[in-house]
C-alpha atoms as a PDB file:
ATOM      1  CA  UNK A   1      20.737  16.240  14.510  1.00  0.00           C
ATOM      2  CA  UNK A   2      24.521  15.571  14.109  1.00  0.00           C
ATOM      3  CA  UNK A   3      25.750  16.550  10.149  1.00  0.00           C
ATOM      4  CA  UNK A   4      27.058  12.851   9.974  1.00  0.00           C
ATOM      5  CA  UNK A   5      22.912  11.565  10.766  1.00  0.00           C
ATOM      6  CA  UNK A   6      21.889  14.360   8.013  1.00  0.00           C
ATOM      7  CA  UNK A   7      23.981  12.693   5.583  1.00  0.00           C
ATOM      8  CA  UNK A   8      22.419   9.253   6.038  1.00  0.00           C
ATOM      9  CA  UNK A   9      19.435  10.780   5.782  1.00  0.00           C
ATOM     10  CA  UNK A  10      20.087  12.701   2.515  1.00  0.00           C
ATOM     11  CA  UNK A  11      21.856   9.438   1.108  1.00  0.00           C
ATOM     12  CA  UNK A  12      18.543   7.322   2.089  1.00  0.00           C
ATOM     13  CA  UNK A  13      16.146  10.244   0.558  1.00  0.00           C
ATOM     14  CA  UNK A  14      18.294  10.381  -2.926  1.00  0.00           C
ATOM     15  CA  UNK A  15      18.198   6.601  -3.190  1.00  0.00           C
ATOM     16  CA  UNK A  16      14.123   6.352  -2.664  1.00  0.00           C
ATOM     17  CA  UNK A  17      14.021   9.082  -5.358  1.00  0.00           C
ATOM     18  CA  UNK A  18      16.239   7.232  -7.400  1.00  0.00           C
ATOM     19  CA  UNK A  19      14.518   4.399  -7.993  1.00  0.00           C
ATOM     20  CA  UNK A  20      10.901   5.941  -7.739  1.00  0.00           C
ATOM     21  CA  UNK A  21      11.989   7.489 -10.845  1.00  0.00           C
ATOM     22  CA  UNK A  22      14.103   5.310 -12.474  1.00  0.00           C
ATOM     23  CA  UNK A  23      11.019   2.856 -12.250  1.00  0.00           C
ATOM     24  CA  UNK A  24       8.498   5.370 -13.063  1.00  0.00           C
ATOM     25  CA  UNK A  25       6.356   4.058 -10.118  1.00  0.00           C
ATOM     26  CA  UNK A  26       5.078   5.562  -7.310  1.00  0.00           C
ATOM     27  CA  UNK A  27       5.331   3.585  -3.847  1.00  0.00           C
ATOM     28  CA  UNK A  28       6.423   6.119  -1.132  1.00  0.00           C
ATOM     29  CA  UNK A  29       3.127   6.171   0.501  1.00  0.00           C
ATOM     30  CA  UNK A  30       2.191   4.747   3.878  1.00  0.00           C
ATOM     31  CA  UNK A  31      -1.370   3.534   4.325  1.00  0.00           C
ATOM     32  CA  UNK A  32      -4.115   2.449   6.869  1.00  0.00           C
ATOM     33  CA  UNK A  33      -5.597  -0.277   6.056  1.00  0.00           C
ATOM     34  CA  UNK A  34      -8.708   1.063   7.264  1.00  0.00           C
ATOM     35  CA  UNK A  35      -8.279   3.554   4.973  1.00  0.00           C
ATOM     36  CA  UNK A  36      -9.221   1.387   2.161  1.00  0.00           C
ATOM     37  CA  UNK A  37     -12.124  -0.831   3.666  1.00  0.00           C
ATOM     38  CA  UNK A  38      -9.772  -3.490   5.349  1.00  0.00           C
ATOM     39  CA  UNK A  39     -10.362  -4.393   9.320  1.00  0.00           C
ATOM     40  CA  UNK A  40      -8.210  -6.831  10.166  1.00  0.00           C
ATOM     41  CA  UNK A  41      -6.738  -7.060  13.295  1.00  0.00           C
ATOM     42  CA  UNK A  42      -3.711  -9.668  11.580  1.00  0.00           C
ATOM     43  CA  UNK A  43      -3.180  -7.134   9.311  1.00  0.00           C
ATOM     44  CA  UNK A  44      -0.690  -4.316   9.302  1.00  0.00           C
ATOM     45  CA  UNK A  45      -0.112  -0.976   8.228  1.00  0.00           C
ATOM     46  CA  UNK A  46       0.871  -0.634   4.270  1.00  0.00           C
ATOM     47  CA  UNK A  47       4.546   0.300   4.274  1.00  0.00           C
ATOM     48  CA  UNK A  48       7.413   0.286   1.750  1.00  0.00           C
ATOM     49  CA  UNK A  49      10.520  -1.234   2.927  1.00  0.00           C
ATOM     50  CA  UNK A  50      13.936   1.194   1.575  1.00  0.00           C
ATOM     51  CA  UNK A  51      15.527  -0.007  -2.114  1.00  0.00           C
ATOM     52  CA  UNK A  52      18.802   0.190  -0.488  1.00  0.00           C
ATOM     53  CA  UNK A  53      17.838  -2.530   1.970  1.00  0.00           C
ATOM     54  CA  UNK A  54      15.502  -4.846  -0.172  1.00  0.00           C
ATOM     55  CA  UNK A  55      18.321  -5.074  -2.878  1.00  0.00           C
ATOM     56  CA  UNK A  56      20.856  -5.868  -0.556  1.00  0.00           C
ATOM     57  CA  UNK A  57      19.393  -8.502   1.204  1.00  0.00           C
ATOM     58  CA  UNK A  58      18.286 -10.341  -2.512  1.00  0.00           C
ATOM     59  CA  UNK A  59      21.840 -10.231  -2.944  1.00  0.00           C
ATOM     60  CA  UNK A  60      22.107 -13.202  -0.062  1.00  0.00           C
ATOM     61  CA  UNK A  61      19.281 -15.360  -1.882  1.00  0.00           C
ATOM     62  CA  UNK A  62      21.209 -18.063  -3.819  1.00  0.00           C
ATOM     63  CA  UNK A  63      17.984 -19.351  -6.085  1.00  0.00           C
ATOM     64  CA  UNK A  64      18.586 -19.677  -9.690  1.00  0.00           C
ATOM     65  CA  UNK A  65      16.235 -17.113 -10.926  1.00  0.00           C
ATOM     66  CA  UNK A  66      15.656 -18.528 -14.509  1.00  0.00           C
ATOM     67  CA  UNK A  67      13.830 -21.699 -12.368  1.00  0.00           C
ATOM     68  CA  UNK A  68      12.270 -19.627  -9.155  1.00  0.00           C
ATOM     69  CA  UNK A  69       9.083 -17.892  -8.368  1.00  0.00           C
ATOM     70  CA  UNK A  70       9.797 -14.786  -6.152  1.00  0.00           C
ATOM     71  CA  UNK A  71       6.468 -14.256  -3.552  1.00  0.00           C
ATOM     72  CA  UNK A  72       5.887 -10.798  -1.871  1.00  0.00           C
ATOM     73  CA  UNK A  73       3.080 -11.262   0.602  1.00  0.00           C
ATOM     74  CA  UNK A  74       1.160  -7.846   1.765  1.00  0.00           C
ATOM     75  CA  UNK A  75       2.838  -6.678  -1.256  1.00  0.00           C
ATOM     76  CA  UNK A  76       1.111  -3.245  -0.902  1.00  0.00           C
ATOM     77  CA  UNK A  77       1.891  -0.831  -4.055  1.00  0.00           C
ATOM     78  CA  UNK A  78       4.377  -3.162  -5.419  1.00  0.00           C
ATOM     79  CA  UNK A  79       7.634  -2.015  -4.817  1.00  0.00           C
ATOM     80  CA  UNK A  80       9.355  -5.584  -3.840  1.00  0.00           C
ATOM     81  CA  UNK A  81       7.703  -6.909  -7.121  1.00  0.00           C
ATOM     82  CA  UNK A  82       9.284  -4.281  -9.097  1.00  0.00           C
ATOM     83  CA  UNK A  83      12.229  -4.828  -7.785  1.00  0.00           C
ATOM     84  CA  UNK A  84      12.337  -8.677  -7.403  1.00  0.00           C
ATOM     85  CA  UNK A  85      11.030  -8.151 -11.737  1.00  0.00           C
ATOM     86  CA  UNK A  86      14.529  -6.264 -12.665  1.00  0.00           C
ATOM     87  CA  UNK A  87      16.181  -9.798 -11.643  1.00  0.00           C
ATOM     88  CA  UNK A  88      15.451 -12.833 -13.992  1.00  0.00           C
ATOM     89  CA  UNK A  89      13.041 -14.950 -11.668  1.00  0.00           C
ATOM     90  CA  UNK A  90      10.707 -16.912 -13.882  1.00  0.00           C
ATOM     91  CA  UNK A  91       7.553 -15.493 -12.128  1.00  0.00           C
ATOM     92  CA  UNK A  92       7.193 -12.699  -9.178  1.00  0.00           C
ATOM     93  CA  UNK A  93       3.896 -12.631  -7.775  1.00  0.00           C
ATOM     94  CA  UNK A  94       2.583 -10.139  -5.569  1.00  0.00           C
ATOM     95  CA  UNK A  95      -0.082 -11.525  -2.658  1.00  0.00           C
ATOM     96  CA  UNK A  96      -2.222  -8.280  -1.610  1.00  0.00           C
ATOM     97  CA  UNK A  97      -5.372  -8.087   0.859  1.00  0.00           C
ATOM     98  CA  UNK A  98      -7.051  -5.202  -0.172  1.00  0.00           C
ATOM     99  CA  UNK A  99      -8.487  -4.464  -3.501  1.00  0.00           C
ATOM    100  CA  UNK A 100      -7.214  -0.798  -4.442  1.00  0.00           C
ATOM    101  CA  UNK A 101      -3.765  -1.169  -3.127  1.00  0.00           C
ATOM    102  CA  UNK A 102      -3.830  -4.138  -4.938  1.00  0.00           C
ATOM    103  CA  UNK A 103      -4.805  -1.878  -8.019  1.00  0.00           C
ATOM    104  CA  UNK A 104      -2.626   0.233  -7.170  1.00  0.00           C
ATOM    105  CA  UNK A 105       0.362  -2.061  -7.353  1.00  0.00           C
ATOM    106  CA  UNK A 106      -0.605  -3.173 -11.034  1.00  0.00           C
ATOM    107  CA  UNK A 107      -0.398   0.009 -12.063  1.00  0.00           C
ATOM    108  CA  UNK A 108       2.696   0.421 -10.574  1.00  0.00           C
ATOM    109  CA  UNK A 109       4.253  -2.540 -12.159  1.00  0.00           C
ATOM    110  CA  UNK A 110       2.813  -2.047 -15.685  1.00  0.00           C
ATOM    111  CA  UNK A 111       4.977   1.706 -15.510  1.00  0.00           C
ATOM    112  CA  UNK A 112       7.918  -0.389 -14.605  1.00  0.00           C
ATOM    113  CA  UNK A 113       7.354  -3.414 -16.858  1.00  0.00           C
ATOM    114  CA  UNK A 114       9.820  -2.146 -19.180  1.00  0.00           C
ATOM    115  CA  UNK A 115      12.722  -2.457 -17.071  1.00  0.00           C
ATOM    116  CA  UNK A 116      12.399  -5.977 -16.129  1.00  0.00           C
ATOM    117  CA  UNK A 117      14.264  -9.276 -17.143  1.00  0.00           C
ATOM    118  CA  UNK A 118      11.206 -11.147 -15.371  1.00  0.00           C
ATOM    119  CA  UNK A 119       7.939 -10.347 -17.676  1.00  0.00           C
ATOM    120  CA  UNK A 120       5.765 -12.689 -15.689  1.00  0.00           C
ATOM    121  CA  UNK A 121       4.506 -10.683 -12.978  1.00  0.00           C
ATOM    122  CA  UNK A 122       1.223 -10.409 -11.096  1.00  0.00           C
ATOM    123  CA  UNK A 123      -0.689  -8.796  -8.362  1.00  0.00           C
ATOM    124  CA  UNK A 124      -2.922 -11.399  -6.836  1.00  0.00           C
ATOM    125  CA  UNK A 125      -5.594 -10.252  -5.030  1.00  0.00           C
ATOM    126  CA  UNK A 126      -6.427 -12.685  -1.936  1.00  0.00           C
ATOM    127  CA  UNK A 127      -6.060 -13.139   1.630  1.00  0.00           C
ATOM    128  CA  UNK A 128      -3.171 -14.845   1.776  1.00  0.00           C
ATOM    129  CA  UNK A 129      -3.760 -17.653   4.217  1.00  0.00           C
ATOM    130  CA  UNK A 130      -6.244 -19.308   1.403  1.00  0.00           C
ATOM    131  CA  UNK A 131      -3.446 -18.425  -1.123  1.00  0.00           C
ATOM    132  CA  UNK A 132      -1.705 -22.203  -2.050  1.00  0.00           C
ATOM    133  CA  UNK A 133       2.058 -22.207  -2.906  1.00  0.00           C
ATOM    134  CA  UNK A 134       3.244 -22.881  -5.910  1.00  0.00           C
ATOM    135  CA  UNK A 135       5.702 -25.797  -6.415  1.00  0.00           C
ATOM    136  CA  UNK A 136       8.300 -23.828  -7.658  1.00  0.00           C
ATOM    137  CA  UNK A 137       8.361 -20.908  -5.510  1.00  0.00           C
ATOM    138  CA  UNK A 138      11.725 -20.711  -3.442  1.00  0.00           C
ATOM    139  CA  UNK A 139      12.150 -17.025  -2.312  1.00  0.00           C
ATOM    140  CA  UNK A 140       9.426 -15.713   0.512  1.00  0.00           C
ATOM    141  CA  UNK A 141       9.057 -12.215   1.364  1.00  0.00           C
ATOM    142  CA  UNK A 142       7.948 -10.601   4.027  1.00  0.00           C
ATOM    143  CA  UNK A 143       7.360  -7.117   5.235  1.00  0.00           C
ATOM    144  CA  UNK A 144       5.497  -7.444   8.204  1.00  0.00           C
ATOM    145  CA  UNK A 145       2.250  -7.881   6.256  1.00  0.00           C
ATOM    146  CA  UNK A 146       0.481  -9.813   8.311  1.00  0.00           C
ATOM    147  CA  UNK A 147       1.078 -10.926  12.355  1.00  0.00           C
ATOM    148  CA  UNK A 148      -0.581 -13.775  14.587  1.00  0.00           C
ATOM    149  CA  UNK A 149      -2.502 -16.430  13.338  1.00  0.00           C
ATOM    150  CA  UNK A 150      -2.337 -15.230   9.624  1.00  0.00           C
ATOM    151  CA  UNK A 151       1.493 -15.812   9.906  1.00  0.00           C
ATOM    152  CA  UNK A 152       1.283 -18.541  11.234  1.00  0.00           C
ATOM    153  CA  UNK A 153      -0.758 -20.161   8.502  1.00  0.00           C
ATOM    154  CA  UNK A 154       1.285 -18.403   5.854  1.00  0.00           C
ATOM    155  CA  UNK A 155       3.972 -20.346   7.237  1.00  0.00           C
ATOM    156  CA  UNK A 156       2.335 -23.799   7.502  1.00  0.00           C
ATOM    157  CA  UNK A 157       1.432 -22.963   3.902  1.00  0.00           C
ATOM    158  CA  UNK A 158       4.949 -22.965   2.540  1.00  0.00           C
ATOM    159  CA  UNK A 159       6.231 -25.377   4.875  1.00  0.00           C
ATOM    160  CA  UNK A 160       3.942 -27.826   3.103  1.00  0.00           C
ATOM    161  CA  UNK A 161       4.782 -27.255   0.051  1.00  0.00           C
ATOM    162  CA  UNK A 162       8.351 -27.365   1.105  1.00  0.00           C
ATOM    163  CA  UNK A 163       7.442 -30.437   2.218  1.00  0.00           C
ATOM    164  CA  UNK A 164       5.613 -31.721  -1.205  1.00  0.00           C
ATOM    165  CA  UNK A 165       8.086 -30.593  -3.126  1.00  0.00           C
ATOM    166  CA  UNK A 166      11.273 -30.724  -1.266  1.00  0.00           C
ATOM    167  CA  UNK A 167      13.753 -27.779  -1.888  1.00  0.00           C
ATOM    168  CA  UNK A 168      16.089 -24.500  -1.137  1.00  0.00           C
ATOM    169  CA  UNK A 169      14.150 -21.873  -0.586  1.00  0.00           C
ATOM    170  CA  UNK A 170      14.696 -18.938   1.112  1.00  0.00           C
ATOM    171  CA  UNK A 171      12.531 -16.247   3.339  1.00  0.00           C
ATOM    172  CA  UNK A 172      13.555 -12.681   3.309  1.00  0.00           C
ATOM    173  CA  UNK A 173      12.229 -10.716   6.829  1.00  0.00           C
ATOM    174  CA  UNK A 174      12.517  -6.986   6.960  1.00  0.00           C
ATOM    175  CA  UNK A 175      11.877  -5.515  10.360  1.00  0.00           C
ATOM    176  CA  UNK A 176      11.000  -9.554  11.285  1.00  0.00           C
ATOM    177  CA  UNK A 177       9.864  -9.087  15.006  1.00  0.00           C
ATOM    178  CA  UNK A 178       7.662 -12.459  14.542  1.00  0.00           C
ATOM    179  CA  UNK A 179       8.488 -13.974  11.440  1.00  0.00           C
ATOM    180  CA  UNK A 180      12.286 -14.400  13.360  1.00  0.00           C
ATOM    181  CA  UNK A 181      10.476 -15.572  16.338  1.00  0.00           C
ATOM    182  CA  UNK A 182       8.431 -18.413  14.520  1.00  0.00           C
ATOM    183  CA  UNK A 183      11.763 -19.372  13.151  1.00  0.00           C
ATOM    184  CA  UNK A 184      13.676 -19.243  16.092  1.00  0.00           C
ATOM    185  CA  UNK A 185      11.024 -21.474  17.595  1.00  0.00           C
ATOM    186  CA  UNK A 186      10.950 -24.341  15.084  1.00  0.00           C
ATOM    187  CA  UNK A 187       8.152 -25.739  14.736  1.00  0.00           C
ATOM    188  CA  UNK A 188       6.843 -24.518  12.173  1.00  0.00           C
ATOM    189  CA  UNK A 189       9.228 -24.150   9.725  1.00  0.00           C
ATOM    190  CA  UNK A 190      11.685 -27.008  11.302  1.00  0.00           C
ATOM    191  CA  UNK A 191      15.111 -26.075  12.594  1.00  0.00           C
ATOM    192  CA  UNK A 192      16.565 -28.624  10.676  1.00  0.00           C
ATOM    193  CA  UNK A 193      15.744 -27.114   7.562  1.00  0.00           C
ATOM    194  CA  UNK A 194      17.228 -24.098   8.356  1.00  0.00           C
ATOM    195  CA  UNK A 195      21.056 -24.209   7.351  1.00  0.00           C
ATOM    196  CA  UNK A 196      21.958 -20.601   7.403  1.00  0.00           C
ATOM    197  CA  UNK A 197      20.457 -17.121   8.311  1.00  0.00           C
ATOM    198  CA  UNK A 198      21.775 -14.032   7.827  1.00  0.00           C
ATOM    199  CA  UNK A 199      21.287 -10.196   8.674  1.00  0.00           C
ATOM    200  CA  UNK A 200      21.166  -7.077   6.931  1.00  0.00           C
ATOM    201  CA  UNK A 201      20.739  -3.887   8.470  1.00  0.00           C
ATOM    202  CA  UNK A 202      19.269  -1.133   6.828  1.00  0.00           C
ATOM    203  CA  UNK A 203      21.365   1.259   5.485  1.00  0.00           C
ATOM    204  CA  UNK A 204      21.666   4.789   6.614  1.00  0.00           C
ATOM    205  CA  UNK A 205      19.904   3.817   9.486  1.00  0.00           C
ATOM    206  CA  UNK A 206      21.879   3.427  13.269  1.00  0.00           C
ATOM    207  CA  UNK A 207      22.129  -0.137  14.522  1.00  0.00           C
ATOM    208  CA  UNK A 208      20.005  -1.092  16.962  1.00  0.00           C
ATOM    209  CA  UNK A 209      21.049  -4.734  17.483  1.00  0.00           C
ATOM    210  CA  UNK A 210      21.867  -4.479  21.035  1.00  0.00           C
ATOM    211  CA  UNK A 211      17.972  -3.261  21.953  1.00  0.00           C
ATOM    212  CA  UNK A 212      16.248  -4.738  19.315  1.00  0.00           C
ATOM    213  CA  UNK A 213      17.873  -7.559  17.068  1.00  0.00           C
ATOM    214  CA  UNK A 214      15.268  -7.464  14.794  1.00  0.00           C
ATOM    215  CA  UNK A 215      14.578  -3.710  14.284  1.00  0.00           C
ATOM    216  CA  UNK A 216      15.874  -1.944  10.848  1.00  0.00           C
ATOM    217  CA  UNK A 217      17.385  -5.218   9.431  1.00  0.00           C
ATOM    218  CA  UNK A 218      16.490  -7.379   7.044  1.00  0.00           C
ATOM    219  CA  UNK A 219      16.841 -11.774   8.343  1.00  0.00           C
ATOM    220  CA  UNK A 220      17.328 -13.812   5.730  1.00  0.00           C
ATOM    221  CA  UNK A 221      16.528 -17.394   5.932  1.00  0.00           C
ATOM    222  CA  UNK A 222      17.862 -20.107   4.301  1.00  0.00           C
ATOM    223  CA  UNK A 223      16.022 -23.388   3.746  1.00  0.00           C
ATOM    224  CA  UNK A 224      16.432 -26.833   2.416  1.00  0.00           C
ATOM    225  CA  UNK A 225      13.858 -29.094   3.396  1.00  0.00           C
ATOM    226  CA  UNK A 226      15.177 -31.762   0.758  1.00  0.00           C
ATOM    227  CA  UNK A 227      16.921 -34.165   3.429  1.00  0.00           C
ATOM    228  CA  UNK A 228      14.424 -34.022   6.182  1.00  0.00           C
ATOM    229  CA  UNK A 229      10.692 -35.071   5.717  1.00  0.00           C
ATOM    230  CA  UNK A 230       9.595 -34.607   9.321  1.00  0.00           C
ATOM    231  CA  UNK A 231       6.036 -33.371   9.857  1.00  0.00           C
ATOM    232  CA  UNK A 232       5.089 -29.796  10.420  1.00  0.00           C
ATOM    233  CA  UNK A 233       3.776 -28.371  13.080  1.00  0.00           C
ATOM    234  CA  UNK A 234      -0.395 -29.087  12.932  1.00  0.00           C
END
């Protein structure tokens, strides 16, 4: 390992401990979903995405907090909710499959509670393709919870209510093998809805564009469904 790779590495590893602390949360942990009682072939490994990376992409989300509802689906010990709380949203909700991760994650964010400008926050425990989107939620999040079919319903799901309730919104995508496919494709989430995307790679990590576009990067999506009322895909 070259010293300029150790470094990354030592930068990433103080900036995970940074926050664990500062936050007084614990989140570090991967787990198997089996692990906990869930078997669900949709459903993918628990995993927390890197502070660095998560804050970094919010910084590309235009929404005006104050009047936005931040959604973290598969939102496993809560990290993204904690983080998404230290920014003024008027509600960050949490969508989590299995029971004690899910308990896990409230715990998590009642340690942190003090820190945040956003005091409505919850961990919703549900599968999250019979989860129904609120009307004022504009900023999506996705850590490959969830692939397949469940995506693809998750999707339907807020492109209806995009549809209902016509406005920006935006879907963050870390490590978004199939969430960029779907929108690549189109028909769920209509192309012309989509007026800008952008890309964040992970930091401290090498770029991997070239053999993987969607590999240690965050795609963020930006969507206004306000001038277009065509029909979703059925």
């Amino acid at each position: 390992m070259s010293l300029h790779t150790l470094a990354r590495r030592c930068m990433l590893a103080a900036t995970e401990l940074y926050y664990e602390r500062r936050l007084g949360i614990r989140t570090r942990t991967q787990i198997e979903l089996a692990a906990v009682g869930i078997h669900d072939s949709e459903a993918v490994v628990c995993s927390p995405v890197p502070y660095a990376a998560f804050f970094r992409a919010l910084k590309l989300v235009g929404a005006q907090y104050e009047n936005s509802t931040f959604i973290d689906y598969g939102c496993g010990l809560g990290r993204p909710v904690c983080c998404a709380a230290l920014s003024p949203f008027k509600r960050v909700v949490g969508i989590e499959l299995a029971p004690k991760i899910a308990a896990r994650a409230r715990e998590n964010v009642e340690f942190a509670r003090r820190h945040f400008r956003c005091q409505d926050v919850q961990i919703v425990t549900a599968n999250a393709v019979e989860w129904h989107v609120p009307t004022d939620a504009t900023v999506f999040h996705f850590y490959n919870p969830f692939i397949g079919g469940t995506l693809r319903t998750v999707l339907r799901e807020i492109g209806r209510s995009m549809r209902e309730n016509p406005r920006l919104a935006w879907i963050m995508g870390a490590e978004p093998w199939q969430v960029g496919g779907l929108m690549r494709i189109g028909k769920i989430i209509p192309k012309s809805w989509q007026i800008e995307e952008y890309a964040v790679n992970y930091p401290f990590f090498r770029d991997m564009s070239l053999r993987d576009p969607d590999t240690n990067r965050y795609r963020v999506f930006v969507l206004d469904s306000r001038t277009d009322r065509i029909d979703i895909e059925d």
